[in-house]
PDB file of N, CA and C in Angstrom:
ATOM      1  N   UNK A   1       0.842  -1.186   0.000  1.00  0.00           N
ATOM      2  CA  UNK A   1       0.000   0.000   0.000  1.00  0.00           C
ATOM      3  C   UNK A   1       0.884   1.247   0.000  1.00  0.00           C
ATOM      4  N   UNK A   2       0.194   1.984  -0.829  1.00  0.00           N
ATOM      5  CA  UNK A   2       1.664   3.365  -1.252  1.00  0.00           C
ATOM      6  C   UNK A   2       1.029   4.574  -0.041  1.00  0.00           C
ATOM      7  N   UNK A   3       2.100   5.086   0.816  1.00  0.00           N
ATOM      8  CA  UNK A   3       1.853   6.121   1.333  1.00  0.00           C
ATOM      9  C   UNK A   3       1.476   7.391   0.567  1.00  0.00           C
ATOM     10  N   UNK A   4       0.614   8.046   1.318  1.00  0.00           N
ATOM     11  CA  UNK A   4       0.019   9.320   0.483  1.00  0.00           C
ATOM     12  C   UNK A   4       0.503  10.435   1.303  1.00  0.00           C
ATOM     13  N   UNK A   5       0.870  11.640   0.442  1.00  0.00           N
ATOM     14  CA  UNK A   5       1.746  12.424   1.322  1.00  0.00           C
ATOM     15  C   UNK A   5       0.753  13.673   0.754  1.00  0.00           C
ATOM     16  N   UNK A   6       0.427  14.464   2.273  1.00  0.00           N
ATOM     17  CA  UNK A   6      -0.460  15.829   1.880  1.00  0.00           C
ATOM     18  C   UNK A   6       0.566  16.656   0.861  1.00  0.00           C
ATOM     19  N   UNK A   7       0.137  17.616  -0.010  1.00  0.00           N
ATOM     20  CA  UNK A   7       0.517  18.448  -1.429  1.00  0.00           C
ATOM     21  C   UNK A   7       0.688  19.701  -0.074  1.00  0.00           C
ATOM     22  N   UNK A   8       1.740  19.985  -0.845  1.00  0.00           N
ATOM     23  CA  UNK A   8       2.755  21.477   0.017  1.00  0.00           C
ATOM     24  C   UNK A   8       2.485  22.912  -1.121  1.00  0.00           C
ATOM     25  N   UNK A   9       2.138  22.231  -2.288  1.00  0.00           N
ATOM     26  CA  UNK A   9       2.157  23.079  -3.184  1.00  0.00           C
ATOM     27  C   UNK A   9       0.611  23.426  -3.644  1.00  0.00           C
ATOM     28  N   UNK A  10       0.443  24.023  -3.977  1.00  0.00           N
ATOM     29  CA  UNK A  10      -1.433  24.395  -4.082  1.00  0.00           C
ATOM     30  C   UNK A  10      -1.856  24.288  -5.397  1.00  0.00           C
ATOM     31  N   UNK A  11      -2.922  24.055  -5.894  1.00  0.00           N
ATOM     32  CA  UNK A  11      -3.038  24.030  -7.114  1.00  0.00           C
ATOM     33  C   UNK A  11      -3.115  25.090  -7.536  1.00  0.00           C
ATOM     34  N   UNK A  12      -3.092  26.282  -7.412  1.00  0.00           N
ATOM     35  CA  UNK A  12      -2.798  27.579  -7.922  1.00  0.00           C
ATOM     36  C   UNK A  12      -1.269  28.017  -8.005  1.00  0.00           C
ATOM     37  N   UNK A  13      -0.682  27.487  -7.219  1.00  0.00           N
ATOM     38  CA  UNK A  13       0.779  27.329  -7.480  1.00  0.00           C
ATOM     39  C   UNK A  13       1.626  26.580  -8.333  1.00  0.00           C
ATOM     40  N   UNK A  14       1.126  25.270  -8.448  1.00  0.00           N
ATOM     41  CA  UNK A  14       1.023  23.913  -9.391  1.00  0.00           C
ATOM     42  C   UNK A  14       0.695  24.783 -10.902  1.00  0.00           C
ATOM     43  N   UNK A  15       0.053  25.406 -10.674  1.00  0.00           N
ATOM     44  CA  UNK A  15      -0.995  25.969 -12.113  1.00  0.00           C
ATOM     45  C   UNK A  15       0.163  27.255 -12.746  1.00  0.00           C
ATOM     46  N   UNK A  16       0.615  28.199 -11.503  1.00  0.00           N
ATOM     47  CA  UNK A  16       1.511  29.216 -11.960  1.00  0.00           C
ATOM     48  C   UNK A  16       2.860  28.493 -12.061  1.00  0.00           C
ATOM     49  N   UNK A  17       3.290  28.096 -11.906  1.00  0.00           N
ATOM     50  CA  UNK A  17       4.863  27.239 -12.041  1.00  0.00           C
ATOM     51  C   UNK A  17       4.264  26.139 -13.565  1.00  0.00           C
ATOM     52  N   UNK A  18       3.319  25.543 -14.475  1.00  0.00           N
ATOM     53  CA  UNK A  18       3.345  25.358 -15.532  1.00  0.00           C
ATOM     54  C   UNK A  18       3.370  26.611 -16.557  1.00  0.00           C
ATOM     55  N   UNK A  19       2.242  27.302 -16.001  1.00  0.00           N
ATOM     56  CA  UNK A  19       2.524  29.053 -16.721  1.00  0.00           C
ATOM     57  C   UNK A  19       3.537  29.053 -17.230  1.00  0.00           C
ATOM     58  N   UNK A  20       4.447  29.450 -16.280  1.00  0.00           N
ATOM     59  CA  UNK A  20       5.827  30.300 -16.002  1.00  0.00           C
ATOM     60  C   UNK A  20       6.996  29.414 -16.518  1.00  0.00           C
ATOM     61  N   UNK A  21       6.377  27.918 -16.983  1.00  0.00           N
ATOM     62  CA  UNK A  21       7.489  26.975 -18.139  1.00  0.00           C
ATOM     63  C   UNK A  21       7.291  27.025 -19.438  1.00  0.00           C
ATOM     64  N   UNK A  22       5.423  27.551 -19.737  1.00  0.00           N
ATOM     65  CA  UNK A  22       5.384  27.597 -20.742  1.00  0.00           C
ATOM     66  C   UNK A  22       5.591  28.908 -21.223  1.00  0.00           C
ATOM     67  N   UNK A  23       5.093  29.765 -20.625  1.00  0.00           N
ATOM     68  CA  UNK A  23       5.573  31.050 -21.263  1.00  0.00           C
ATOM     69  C   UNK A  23       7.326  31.034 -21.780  1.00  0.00           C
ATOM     70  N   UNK A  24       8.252  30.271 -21.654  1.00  0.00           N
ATOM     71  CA  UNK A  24       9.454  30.104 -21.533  1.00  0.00           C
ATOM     72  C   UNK A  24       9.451  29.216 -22.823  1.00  0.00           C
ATOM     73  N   UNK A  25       8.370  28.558 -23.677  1.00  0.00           N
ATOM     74  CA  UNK A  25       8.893  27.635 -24.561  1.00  0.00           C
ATOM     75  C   UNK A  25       7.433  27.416 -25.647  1.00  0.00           C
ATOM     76  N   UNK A  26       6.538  28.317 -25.056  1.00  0.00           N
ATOM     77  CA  UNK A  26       5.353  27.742 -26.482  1.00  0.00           C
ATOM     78  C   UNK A  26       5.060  29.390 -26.382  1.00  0.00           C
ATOM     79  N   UNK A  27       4.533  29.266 -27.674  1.00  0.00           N
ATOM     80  CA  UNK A  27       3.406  30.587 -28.385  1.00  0.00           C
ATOM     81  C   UNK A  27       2.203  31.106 -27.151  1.00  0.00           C
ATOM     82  N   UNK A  28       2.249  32.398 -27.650  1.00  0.00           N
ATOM     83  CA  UNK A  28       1.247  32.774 -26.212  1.00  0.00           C
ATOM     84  C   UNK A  28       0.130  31.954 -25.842  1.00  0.00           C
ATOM     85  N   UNK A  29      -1.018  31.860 -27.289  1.00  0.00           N
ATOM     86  CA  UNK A  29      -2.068  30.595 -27.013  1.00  0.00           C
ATOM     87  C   UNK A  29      -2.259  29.632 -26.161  1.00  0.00           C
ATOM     88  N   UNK A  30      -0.991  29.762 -25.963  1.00  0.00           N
ATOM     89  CA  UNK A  30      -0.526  27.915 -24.818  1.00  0.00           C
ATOM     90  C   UNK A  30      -0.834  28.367 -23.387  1.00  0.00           C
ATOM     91  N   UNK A  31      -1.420  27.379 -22.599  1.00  0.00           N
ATOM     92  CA  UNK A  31      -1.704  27.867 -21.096  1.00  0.00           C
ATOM     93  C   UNK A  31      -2.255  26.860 -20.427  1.00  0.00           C
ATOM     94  N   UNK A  32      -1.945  26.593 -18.795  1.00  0.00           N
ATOM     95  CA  UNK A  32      -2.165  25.488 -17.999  1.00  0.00           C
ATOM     96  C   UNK A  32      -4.005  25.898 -17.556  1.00  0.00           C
ATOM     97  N   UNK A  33      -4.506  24.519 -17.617  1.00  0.00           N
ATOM     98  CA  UNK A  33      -5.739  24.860 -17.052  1.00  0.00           C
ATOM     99  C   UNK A  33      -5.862  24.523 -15.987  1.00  0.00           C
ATOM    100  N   UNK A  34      -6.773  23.744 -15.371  1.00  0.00           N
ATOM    101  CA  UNK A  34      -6.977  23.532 -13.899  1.00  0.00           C
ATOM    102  C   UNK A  34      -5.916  21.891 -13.416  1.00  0.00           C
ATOM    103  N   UNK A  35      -5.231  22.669 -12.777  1.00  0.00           N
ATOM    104  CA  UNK A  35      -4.687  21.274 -12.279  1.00  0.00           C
ATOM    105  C   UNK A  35      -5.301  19.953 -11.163  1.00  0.00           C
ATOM    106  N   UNK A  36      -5.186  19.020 -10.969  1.00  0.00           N
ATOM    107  CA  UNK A  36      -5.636  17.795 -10.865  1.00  0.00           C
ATOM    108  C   UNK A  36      -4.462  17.166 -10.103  1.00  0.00           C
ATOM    109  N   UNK A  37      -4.905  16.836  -8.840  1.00  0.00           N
ATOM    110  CA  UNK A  37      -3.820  16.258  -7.630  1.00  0.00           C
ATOM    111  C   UNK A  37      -3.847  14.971  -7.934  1.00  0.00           C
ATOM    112  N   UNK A  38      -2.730  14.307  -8.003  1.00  0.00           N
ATOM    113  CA  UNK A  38      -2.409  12.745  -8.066  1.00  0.00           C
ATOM    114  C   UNK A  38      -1.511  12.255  -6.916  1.00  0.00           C
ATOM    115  N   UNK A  39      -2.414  12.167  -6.219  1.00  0.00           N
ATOM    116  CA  UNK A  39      -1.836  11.780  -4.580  1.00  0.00           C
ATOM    117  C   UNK A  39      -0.864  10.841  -4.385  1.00  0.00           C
ATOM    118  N   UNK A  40      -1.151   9.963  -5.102  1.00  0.00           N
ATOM    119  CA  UNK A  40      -0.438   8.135  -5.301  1.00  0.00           C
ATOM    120  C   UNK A  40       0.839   8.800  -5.755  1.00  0.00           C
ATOM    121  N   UNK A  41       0.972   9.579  -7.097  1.00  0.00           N
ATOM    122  CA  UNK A  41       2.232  10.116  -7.446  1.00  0.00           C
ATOM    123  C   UNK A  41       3.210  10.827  -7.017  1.00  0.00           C
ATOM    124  N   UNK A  42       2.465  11.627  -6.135  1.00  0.00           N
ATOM    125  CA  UNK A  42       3.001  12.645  -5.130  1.00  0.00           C
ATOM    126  C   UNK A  42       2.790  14.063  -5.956  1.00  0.00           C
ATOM    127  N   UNK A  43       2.070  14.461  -7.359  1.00  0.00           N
ATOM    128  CA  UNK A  43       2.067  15.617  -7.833  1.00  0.00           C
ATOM    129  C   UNK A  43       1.051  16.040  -8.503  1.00  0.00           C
ATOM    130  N   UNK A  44       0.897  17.010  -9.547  1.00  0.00           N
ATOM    131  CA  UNK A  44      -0.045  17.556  -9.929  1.00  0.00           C
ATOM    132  C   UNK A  44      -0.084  18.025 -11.178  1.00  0.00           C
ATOM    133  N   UNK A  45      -0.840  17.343 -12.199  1.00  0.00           N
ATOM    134  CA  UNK A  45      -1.293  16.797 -13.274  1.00  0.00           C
ATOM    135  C   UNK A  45      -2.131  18.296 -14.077  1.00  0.00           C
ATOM    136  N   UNK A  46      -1.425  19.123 -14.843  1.00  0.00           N
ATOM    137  CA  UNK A  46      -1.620  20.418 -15.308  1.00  0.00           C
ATOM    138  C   UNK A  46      -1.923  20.131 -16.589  1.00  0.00           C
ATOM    139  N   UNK A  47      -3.275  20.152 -16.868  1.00  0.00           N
ATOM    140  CA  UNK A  47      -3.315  20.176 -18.656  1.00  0.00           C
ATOM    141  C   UNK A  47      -2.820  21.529 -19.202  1.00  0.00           C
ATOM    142  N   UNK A  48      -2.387  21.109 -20.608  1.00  0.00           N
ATOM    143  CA  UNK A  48      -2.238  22.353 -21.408  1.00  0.00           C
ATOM    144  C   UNK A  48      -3.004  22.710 -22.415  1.00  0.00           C
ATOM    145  N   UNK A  49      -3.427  23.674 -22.595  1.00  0.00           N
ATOM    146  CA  UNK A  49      -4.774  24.381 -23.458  1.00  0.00           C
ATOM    147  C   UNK A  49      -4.261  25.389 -24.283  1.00  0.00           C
ATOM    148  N   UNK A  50      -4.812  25.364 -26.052  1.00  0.00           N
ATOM    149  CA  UNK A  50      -4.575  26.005 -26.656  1.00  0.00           C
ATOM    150  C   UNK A  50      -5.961  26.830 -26.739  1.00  0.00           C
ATOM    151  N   UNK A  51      -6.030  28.426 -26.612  1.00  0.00           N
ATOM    152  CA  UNK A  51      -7.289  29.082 -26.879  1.00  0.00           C
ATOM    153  C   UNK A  51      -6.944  30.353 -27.731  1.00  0.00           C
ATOM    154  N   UNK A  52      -8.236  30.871 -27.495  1.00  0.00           N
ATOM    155  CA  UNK A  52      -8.010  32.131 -28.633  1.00  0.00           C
ATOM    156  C   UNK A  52      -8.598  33.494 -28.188  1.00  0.00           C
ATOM    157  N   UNK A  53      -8.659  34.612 -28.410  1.00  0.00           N
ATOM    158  CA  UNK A  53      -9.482  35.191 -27.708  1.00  0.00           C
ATOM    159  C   UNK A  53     -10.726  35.148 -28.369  1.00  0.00           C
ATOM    160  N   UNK A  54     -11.735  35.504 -27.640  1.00  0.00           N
ATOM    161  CA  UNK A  54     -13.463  35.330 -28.273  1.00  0.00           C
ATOM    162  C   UNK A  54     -13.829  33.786 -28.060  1.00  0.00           C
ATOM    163  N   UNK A  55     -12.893  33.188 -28.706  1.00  0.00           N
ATOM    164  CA  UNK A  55     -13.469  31.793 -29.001  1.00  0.00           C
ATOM    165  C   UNK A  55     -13.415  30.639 -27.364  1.00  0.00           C
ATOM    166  N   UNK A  56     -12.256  31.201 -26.478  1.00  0.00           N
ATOM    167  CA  UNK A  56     -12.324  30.350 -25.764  1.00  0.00           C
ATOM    168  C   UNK A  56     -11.091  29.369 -25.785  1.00  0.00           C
ATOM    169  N   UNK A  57     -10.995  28.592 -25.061  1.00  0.00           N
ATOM    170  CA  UNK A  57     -10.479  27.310 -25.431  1.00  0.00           C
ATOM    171  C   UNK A  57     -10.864  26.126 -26.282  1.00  0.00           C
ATOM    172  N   UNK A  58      -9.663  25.351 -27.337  1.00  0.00           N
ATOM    173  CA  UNK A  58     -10.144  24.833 -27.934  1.00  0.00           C
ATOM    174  C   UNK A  58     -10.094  23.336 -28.032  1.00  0.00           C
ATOM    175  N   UNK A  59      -8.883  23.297 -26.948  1.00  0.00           N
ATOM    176  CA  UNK A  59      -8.732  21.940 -26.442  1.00  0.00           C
ATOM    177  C   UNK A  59      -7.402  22.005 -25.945  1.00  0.00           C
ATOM    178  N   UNK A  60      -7.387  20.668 -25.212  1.00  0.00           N
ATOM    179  CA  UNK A  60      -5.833  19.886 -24.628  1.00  0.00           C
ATOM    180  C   UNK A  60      -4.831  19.965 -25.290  1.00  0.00           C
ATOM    181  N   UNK A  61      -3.977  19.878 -25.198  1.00  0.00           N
ATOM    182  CA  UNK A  61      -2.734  19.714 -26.265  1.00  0.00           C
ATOM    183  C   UNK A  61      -1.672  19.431 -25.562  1.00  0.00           C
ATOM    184  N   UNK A  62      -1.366  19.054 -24.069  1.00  0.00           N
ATOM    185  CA  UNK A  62      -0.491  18.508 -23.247  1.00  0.00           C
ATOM    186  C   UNK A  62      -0.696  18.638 -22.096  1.00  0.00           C
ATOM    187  N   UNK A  63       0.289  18.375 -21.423  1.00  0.00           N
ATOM    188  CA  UNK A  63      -0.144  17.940 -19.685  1.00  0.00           C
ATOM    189  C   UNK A  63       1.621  18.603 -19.043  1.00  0.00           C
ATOM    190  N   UNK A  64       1.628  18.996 -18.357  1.00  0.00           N
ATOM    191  CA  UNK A  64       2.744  19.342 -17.389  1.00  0.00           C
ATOM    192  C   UNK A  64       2.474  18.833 -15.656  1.00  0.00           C
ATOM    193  N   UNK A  65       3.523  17.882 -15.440  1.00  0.00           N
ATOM    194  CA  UNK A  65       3.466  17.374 -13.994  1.00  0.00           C
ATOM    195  C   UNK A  65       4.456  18.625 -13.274  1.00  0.00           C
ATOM    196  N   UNK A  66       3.678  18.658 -12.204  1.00  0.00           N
ATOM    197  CA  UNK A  66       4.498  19.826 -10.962  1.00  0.00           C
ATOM    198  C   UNK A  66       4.156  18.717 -10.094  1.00  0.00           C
ATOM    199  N   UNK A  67       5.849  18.526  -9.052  1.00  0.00           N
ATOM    200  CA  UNK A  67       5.447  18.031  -8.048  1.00  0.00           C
ATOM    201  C   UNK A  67       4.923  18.737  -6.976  1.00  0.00           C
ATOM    202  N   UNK A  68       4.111  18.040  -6.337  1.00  0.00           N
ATOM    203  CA  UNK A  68       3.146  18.755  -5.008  1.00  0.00           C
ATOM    204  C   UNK A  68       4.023  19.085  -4.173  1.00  0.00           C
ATOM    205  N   UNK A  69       5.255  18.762  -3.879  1.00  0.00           N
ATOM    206  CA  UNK A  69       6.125  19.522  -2.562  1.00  0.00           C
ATOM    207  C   UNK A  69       6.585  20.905  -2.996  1.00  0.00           C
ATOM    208  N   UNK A  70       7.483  20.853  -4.528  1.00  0.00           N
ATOM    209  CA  UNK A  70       8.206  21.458  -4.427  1.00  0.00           C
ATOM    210  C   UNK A  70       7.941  22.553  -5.791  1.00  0.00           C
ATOM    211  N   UNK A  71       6.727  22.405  -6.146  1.00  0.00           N
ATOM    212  CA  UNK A  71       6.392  23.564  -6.941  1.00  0.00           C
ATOM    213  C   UNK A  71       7.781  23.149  -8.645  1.00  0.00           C
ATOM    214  N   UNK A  72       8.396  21.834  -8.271  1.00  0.00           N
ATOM    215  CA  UNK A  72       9.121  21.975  -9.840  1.00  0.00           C
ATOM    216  C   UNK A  72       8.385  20.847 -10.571  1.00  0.00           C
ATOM    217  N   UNK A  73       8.587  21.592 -12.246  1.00  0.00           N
ATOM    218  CA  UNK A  73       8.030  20.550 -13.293  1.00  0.00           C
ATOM    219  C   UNK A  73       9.346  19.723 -13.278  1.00  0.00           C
ATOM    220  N   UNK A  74       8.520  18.020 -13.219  1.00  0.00           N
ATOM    221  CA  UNK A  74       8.894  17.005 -13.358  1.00  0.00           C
ATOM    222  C   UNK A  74       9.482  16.514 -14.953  1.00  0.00           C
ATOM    223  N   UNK A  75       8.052  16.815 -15.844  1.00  0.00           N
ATOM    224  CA  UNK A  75       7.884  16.349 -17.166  1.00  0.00           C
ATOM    225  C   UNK A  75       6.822  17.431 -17.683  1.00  0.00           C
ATOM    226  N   UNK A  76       6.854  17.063 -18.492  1.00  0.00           N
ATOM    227  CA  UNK A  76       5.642  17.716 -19.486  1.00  0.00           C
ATOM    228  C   UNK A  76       6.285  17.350 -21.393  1.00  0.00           C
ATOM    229  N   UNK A  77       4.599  17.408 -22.301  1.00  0.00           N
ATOM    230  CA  UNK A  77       4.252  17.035 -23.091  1.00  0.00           C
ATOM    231  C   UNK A  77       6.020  17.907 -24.116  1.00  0.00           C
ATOM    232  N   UNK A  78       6.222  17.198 -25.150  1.00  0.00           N
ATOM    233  CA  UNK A  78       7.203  17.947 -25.776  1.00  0.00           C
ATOM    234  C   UNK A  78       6.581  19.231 -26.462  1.00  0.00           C
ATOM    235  N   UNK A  79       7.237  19.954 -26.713  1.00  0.00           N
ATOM    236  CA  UNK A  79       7.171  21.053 -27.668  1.00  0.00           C
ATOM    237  C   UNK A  79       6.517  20.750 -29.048  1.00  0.00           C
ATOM    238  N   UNK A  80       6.963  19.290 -29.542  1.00  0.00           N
ATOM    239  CA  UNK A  80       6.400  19.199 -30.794  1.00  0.00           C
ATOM    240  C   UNK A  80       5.116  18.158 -30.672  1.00  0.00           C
ATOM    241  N   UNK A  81       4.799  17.772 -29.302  1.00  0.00           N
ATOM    242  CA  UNK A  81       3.906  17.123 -29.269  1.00  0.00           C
ATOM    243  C   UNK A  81       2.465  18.081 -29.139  1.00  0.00           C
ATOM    244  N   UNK A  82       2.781  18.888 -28.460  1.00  0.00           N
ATOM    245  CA  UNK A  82       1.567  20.118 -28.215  1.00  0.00           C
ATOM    246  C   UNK A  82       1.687  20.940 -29.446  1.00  0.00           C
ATOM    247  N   UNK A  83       2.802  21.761 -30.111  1.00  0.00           N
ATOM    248  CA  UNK A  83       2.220  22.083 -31.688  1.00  0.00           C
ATOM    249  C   UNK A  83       1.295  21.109 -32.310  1.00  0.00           C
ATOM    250  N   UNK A  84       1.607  19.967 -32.586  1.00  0.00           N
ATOM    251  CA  UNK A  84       1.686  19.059 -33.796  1.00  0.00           C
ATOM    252  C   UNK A  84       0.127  18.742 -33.153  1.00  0.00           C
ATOM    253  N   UNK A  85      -0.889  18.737 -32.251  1.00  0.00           N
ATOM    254  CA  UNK A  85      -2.279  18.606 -31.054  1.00  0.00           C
ATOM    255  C   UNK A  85      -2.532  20.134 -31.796  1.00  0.00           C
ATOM    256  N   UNK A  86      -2.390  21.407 -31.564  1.00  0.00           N
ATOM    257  CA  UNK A  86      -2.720  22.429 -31.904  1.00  0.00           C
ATOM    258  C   UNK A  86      -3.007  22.749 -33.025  1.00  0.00           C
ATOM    259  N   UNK A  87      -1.761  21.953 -33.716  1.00  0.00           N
ATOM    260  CA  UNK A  87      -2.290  22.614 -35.438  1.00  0.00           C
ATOM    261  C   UNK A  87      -3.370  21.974 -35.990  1.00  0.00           C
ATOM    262  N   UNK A  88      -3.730  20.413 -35.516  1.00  0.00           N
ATOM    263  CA  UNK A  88      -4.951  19.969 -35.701  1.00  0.00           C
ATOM    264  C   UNK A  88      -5.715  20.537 -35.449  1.00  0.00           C
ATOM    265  N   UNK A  89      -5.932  21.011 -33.796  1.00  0.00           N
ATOM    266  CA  UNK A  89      -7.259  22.056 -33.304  1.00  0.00           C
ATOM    267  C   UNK A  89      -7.598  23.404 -34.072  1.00  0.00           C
ATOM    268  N   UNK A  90      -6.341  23.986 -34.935  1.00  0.00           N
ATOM    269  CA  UNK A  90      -6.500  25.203 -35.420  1.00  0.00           C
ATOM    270  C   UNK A  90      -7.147  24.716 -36.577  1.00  0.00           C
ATOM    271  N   UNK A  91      -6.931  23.857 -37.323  1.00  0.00           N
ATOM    272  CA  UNK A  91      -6.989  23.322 -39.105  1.00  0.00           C
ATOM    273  C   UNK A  91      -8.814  22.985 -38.560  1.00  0.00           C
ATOM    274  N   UNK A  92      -9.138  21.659 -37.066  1.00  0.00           N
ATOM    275  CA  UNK A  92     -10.622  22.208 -37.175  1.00  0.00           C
ATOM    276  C   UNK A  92     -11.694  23.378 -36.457  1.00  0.00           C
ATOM    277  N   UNK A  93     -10.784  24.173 -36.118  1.00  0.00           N
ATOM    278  CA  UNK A  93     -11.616  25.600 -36.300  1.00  0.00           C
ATOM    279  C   UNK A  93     -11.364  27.058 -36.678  1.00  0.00           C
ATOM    280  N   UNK A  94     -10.571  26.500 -38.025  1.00  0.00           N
ATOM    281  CA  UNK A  94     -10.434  27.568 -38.627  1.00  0.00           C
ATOM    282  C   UNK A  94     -10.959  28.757 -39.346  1.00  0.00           C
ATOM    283  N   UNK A  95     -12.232  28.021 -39.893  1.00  0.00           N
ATOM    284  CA  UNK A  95     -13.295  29.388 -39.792  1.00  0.00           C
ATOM    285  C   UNK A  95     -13.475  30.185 -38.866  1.00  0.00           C
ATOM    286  N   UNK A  96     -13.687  29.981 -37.677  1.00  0.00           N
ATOM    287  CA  UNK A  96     -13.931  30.259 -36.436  1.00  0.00           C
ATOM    288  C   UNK A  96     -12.786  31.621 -36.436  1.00  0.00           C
ATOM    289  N   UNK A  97     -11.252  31.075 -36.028  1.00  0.00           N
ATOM    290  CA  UNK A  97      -9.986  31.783 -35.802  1.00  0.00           C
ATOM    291  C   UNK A  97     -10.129  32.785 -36.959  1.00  0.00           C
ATOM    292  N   UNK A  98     -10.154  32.786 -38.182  1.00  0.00           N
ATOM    293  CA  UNK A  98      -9.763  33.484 -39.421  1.00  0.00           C
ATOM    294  C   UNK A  98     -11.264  34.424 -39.176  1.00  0.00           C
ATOM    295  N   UNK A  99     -12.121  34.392 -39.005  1.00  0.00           N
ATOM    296  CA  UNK A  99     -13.389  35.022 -39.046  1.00  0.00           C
ATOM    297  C   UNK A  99     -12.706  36.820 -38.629  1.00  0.00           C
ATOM    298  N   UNK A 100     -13.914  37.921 -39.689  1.00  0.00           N
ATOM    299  CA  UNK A 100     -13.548  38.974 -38.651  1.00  0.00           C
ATOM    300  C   UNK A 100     -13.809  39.164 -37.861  1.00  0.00           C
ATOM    301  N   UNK A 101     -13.446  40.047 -36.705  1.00  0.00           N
ATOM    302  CA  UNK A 101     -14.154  40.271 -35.163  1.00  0.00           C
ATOM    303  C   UNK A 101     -15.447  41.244 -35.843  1.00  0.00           C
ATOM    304  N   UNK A 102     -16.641  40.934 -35.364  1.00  0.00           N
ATOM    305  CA  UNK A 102     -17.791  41.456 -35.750  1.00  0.00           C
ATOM    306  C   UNK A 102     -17.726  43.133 -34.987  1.00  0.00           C
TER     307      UNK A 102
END
């Protein structure tokens, strides 16, 4: 049976420490959404979201682990794995993106 260790790090902290990796390595679009505690692991499971303005978010496109003690990313999705997720999401809503602002 795996010990479970209380999270030191908050999910708003978890959430700004993926920010603050991606702003460092993807296009502005890119951004952590709500993070998700994985107790068993010891950390916290940050999707990454490509959005737009007006439109919202348009989906997932990677995940960044922060561990729960210590506020550092572990792993996260590659660089070309979250483009290569995005450019799909852009190609299906590209009417949408290209549209003028009314």
């Amino acid at each position: 049976m795996a010990t479970l260790i209380a999270p030191t790090v908050t999910a708003l902290q978890a959430q700004a420490e993926a920010n603050n990796y991606l702003s460092d390595r993807m296009p502005d679009r890119f951004h952590a959404s709500h993070p998700e505690i994985d107790p068993e692991a010891g950390v916290w499971r940050v999707p990454v979201v490509l959005s737009y303005p007006i439109l919202g978010v348009l989906g997932q496109v990677g995940e960044i682990i922060v561990s729960a003690q210590s506020e550092e990313v572990l792993s996260a999705s590659t660089r070309e794995e979250m483009m290569g997720v995005a450019q799909r999401l852009y190609e299906q809503h590209r009417d949408a993106i290209e549209a003028p602002l009314p």
